[in-house]
Protein backbone atom coordinates (compact mmCIF):
# COMPACT_ATOMS: atom_id res chain seq x y z
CA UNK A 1 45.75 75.44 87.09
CA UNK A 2 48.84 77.97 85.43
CA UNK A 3 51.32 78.89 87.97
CA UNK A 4 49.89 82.51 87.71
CA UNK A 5 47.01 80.72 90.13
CA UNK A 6 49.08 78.87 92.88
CA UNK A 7 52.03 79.52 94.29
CA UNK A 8 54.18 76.24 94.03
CA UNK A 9 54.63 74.06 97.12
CA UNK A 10 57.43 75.50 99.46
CA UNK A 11 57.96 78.45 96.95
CA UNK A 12 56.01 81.16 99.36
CA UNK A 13 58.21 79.68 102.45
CA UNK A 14 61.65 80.21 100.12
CA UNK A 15 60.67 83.57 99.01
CA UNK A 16 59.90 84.65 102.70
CA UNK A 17 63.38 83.46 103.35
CA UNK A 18 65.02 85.33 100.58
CA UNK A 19 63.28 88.47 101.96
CA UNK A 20 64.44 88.22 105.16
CA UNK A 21 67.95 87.49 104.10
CA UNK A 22 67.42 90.92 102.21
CA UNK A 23 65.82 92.88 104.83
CA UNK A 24 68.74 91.49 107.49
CA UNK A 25 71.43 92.45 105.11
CA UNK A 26 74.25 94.93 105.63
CA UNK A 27 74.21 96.13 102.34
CA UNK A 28 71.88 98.48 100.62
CA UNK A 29 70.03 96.54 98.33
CA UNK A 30 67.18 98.17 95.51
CA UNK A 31 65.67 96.39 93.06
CA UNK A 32 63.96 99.02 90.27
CA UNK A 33 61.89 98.66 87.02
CA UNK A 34 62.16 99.20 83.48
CA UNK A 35 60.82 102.47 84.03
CA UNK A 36 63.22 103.11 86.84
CA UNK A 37 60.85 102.89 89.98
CA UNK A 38 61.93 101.45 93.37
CA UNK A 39 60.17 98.10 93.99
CA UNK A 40 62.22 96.74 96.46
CA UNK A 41 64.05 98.66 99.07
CA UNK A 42 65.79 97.16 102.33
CA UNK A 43 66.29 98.35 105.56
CA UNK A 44 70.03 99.21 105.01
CA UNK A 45 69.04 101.01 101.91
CA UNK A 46 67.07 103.43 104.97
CA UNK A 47 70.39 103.72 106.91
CA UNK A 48 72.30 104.45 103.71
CA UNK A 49 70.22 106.76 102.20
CA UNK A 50 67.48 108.14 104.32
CA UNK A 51 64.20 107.09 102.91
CA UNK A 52 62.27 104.50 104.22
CA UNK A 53 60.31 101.83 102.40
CA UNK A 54 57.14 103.71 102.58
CA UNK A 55 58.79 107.03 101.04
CA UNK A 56 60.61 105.22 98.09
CA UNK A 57 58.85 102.25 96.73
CA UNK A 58 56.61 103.14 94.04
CA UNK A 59 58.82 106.28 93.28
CA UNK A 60 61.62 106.84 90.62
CA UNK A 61 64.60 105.94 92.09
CA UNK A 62 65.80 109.15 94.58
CA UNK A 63 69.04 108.39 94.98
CA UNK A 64 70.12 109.72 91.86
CA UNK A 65 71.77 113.14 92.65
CA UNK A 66 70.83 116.35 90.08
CA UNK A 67 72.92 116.66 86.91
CA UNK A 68 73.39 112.86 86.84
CA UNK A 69 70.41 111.49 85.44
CA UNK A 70 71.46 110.22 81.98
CA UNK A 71 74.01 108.60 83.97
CA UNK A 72 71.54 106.47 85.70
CA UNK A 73 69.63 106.10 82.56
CA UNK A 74 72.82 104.45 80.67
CA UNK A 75 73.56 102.38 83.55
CA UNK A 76 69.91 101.44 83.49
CA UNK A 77 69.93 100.62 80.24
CA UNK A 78 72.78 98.81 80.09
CA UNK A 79 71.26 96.47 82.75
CA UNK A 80 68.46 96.18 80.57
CA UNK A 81 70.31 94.45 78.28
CA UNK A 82 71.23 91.69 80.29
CA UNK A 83 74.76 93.52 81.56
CA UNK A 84 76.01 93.31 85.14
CA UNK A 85 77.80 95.75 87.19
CA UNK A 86 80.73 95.05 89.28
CA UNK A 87 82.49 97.35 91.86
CA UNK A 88 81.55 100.88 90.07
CA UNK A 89 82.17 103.29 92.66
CA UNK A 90 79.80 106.71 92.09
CA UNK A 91 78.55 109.16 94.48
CA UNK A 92 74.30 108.64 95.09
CA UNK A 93 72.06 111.23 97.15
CA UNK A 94 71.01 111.21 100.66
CA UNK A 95 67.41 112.59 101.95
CA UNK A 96 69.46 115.63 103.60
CA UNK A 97 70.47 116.38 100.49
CA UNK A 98 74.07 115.45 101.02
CA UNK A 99 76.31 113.04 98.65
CA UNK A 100 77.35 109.47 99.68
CA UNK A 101 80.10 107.56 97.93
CA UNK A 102 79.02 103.97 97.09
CA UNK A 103 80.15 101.34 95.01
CA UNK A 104 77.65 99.48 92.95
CA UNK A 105 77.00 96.07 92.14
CA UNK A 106 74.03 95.32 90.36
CA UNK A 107 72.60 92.69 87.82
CA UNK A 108 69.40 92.38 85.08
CA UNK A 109 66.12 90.72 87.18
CA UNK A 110 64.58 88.21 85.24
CA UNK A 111 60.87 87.68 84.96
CA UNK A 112 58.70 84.03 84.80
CA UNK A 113 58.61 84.57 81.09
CA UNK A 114 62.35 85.02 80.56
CA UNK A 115 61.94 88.82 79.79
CA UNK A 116 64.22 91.45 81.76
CA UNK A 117 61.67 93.07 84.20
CA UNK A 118 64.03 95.61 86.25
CA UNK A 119 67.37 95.78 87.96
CA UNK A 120 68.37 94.76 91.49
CA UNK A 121 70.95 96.80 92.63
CA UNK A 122 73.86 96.45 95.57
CA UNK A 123 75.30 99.28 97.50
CA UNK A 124 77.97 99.51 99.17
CA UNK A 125 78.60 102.62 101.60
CA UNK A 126 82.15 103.72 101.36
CA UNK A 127 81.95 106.98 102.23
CA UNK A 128 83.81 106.20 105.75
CA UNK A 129 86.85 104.59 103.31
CA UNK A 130 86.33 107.85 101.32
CA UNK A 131 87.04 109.68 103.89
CA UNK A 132 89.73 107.69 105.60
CA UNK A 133 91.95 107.99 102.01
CA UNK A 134 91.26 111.52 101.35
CA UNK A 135 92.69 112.09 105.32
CA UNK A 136 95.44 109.62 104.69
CA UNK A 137 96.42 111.37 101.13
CA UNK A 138 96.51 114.87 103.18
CA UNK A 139 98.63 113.53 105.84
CA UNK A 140 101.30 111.80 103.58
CA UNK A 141 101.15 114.86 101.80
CA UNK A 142 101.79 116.74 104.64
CA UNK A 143 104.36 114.43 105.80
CA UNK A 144 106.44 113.83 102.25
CA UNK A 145 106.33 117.97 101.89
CA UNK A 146 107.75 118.07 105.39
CA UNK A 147 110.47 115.38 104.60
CA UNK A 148 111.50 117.03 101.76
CA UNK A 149 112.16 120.40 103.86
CA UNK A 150 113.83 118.88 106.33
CA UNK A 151 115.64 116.10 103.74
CA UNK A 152 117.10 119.56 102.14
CA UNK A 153 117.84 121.31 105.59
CA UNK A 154 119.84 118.17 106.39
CA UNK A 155 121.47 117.91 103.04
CA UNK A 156 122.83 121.66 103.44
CA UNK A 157 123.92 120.74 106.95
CA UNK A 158 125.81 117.65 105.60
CA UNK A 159 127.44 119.56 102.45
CA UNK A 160 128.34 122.44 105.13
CA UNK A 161 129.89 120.04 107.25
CA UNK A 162 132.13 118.22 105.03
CA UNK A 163 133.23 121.25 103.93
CA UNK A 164 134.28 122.27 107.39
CA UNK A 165 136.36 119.40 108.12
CA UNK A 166 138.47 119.58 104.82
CA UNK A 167 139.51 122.85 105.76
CA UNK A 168 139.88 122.23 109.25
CA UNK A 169 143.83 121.49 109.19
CA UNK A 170 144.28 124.34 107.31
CA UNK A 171 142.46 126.76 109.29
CA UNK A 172 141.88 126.24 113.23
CA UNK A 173 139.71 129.57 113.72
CA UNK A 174 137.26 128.54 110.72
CA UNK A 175 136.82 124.83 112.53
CA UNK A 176 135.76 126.57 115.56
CA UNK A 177 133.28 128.71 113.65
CA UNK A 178 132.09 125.82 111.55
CA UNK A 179 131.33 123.66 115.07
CA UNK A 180 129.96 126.72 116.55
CA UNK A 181 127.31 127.18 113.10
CA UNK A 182 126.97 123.45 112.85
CA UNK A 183 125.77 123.18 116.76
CA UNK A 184 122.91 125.62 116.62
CA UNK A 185 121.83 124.11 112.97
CA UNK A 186 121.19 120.69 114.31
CA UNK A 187 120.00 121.79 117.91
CA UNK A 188 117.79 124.20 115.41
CA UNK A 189 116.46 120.64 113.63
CA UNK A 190 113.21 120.01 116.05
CA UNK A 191 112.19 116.74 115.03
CA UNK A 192 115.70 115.09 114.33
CA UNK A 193 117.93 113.32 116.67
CA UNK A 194 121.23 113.98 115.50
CA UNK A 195 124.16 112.64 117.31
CA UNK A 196 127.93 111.38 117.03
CA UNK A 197 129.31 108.01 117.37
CA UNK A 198 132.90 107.11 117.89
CA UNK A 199 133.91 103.97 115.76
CA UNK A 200 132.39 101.81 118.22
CA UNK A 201 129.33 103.31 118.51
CA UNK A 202 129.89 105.65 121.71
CA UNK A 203 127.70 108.49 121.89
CA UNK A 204 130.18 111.22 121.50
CA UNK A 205 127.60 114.59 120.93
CA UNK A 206 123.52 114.62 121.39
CA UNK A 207 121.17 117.34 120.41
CA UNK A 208 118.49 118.87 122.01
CA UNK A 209 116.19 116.87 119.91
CA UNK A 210 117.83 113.48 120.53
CA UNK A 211 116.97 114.54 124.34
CA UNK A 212 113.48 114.92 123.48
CA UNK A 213 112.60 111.73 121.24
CA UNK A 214 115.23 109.00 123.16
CA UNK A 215 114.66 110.54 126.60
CA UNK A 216 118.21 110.74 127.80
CA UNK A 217 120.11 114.23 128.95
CA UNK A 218 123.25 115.04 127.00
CA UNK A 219 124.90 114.11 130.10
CA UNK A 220 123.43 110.71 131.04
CA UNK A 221 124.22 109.63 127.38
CA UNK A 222 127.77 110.52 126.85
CA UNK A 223 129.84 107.62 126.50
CA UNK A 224 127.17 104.98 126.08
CA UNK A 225 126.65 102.65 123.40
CA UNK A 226 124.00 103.77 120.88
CA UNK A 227 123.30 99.96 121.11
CA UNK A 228 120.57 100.67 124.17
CA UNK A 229 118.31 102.59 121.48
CA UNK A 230 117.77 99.43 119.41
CA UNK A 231 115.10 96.79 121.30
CA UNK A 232 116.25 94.10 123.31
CA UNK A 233 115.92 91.40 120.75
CA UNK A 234 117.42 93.43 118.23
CA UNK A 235 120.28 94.06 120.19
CA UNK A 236 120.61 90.64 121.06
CA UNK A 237 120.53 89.65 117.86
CA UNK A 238 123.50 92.04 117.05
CA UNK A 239 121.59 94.35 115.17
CA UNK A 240 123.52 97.71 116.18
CA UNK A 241 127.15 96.35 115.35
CA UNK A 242 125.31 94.94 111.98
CA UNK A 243 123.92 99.03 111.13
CA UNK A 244 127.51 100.19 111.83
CA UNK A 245 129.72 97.77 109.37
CA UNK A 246 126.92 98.25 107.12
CA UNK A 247 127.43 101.85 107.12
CA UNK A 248 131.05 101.72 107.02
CA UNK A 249 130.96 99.36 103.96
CA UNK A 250 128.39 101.46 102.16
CA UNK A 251 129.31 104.99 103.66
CA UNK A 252 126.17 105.46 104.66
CA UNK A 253 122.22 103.62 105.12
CA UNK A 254 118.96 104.42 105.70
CA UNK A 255 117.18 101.81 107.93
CA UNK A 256 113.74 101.57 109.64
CA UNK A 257 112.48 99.86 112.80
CA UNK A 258 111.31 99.87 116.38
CA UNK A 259 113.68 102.02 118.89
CA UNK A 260 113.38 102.30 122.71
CA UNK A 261 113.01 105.40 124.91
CA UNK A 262 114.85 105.70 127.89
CA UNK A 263 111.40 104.77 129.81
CA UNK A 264 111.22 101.96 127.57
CA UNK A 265 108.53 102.74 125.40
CA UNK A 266 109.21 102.40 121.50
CA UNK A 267 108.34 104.49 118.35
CA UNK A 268 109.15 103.52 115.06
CA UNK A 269 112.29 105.02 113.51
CA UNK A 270 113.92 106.42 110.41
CA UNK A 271 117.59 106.13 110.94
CA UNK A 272 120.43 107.29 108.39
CA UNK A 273 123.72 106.31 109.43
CA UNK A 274 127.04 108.05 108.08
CA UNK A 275 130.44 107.80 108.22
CA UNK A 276 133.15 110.05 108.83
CA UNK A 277 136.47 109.55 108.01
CA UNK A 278 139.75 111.65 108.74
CA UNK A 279 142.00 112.99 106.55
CA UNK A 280 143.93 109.78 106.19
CA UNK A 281 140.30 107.86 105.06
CA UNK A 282 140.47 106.24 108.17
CA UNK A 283 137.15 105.83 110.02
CA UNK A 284 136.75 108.25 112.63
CA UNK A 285 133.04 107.84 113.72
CA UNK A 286 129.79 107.72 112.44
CA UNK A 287 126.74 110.64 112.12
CA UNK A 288 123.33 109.08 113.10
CA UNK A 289 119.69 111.04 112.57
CA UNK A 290 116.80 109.89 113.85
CA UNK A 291 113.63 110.72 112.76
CA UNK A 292 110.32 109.46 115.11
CA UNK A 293 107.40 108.41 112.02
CA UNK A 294 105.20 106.22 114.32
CA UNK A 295 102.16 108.51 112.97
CA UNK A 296 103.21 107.68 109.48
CA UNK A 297 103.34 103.96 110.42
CA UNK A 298 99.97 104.16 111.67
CA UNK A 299 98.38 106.02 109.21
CA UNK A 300 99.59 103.45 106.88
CA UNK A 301 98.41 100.46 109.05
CA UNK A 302 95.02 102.18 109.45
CA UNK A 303 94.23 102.04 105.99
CA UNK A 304 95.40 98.34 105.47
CA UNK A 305 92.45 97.52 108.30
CA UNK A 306 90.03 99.93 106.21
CA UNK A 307 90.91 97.94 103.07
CA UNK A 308 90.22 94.51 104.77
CA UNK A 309 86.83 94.77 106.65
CA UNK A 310 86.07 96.23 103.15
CA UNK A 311 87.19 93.04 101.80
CA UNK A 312 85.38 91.02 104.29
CA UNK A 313 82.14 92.30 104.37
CA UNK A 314 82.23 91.77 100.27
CA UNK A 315 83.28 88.34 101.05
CA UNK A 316 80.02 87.84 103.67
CA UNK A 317 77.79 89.35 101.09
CA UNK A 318 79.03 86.64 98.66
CA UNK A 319 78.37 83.91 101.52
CA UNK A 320 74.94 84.67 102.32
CA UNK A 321 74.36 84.57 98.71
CA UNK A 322 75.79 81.81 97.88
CA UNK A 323 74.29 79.30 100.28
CA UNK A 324 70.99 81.21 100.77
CA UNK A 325 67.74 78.53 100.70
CA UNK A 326 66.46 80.29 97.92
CA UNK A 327 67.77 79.19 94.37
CA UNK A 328 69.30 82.25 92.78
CA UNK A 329 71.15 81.97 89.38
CA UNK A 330 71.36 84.75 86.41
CA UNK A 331 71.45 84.01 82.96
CA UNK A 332 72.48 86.17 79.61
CA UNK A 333 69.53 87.79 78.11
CA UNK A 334 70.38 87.15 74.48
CA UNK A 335 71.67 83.85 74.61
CA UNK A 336 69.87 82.20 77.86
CA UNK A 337 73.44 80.99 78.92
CA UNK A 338 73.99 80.40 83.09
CA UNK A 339 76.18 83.08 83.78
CA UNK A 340 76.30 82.36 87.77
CA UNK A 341 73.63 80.31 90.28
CA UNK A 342 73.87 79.32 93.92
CA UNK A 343 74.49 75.74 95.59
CA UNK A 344 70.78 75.72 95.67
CA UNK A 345 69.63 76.57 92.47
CA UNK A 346 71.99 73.64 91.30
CA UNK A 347 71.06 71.04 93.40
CA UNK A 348 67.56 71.55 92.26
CA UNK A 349 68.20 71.24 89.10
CA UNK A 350 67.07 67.32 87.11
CA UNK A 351 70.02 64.57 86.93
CA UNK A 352 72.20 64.87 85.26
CA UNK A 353 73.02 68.24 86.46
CA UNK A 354 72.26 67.97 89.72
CA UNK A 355 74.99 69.65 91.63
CA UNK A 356 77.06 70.42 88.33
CA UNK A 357 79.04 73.53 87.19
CA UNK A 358 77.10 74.97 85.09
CA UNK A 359 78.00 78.03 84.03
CA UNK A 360 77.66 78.44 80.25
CA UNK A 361 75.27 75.68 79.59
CA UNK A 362 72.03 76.97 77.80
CA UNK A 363 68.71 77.53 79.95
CA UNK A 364 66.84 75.35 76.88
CA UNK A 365 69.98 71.84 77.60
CA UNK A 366 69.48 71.82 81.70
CA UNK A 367 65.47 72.59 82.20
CA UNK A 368 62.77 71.17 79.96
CA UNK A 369 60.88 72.68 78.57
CA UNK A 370 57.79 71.70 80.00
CA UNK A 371 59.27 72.99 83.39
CA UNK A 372 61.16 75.90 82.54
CA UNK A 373 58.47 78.37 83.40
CA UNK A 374 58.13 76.60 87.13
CA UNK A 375 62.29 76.71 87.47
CA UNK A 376 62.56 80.09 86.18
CA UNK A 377 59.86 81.59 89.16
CA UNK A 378 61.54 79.12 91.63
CA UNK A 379 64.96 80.43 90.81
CA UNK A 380 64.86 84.40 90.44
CA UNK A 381 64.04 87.34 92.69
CA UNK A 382 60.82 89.54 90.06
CA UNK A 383 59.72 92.91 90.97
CA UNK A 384 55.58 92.73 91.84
């Protein structure tokens, strides 16, 4: 009897098993053949795209969106000559018509004779990641653009400033002006505290924005120690004193971290910290602005979380694959070298390879060939 007559024993149970690993998947998996029609086509392949089994199989493949079609063909033929693809990130079509950004992993599927009969193809739905980076890239746009406005606003403050105080023993009337013009340009700067320390860190002036972001009235602040902005472990750990000798080594630093509220909530801070010195170069107090980028913090940790359930449902593809009760292993087309296979497909193998690595050993050295047509149907997914 050929193996074209029976099924071998326990191969119909394995093969029911490998389909419903495929069906339960949560990746979009397609297998097509050398003529480009769907054969295979999973559940999450539905969700993803928006046919159902009954609509696709038998068809040419319908994700492929107008205007691309000799890009599928390349990619098909490149499969078709025993290639694999890894990670290539493309946009495919939906049944509504719209585009969905996938990346696609995909290998050659090999028939009982050793031929290449089609492709089985992986994909992964990124659109949501797509989305989430194109949102991020507007908003850090958004943000740097506004940083640099208000980076320059400050910058003309600071130049107008120094300027001020030069002159201010020479003229007493132009130091009143200059404080008068500097007042309403930082109580003008919305989303900057700005305030003055005295040389040991005594709130000495507060804007209107400092009021808004720490909480505290110009009155309740005066006199206190910018030390009660800084958390309670930071200040215990003599952080504040730390920011101010650093500042009077350097002139001036730029520092981020968690600061407190006056009802004890925190954001996450920008802080530049300069000195002033008196006409002598002795210190005479120290400039702080504040800026409040908690969103920007976010928006960074956001995407981090995108990038690793990304990472982890790769990693729980590669699992299920891996130990799956089916015996799965791909091999080069042109030279019949193992190019990958599962713990199963291994430890099915004759001694002495039982259980080996082996990747790179020829199809011809690890299965006789009296058996390799029985390993080869026992061992790869084949389109009907």
């Amino acid at each position: 009897m050929s193996l074209d007559d029976a099924v071998p024993e326990g191969l119909q149970a394995r093969l029911d098993t490998l389909e419903s690993i495929i069906q339960a998947s949560p990746l979009a998996m397609v297998a097509v053949d050398r003529a480009g029609i769907v054969r295979m086509w999973n559940l999450q392949a539905e969700a993803v795209f928006g046919w159902n089994a009954e609509e696709a199989l038998g068809e040419p493949l319908p994700t492929v969106p107008e205007g691309l079609e000799n890009q599928f063909r390349s990619i098909l033929e490149s499969q078709l000559q025993g290639e694999a693809t890894k990670g290539l990130e493309l946009k495919q079509k939906r049944k509504d018509g719209s585009l969905a950004d996938v990346s696609l992993w995909s290998a050659p599927l090999w028939s009982g004779s050793g031929e290449i009969s089609g492709v089985m193809a992986v994909y992964v739905d990124i659109s949501g990641r797509k989305s989430a980076e194109e949102e991020l890239r507007r908003v850090h746009d958004q943000l740097e653009n506004r940083v640099r406005e208000r980076t320059a606003e400050l910058s003309r403050i600071h130049e107008e400033l120094e300027r001020e105080i030069r002159s201010r023993q020479e003229l007493e009337d132009a130091l009143h002006h200059s404080e008068q013009r500097f007042r309403l340009l930082v109580e003008g700067v919305g989303e900057y505290a700005i305030y003055m320390l005295d040389p040991d860190g005594l709130v000495q002036s507060w804007n209107g924005a400092a009021a808004r972001i720490q909480g505290y009235s110009a009155e309740e602040i005066a006199g206190q120690s910018f030390a009660r902005f800084y958390t309670s472990e930071d200040a215990a750990a003599g952080k504040p004193a730390q920011d101010l000798n650093a500042a009077a080594t350097a002139g001036h630093i730029d520092v981020e971290g968690w600061r407190v509220r006056k009802d004890g909530s925190r954001f996450w801070a920008n802080s530049v910290i300069s000195t002033l010195y008196d006409s002598g170069g002795r210190i005479r107090g120290y400039a702080s602005v504040t800026r409040d980028i908690t969103a920007r913090k976010m928006a960074s940790e956001e995407r981090e979380r995108l990038l690793s359930a990304i990472d982890a449902q790769r990693r729980l593809f590669q699992d299920v694959v891996e130990h799956a009760p089916a015996g799965i292993a791909i091999y080069d087309g042109e030279t019949y070298r193992v190019k990958w296979a599962n713990s199963t497909y291994r430890d099915r193998l004759d001694e002495p390879y039982r259980g080996m690595d082996i990747v790179g050993r020829r199809l011809q050295e690890i299965i006789p060939g009296d058996r390799k047509s029985t390993r080869l149907n026992s061992s790869h997914i084949t389109n009907s």
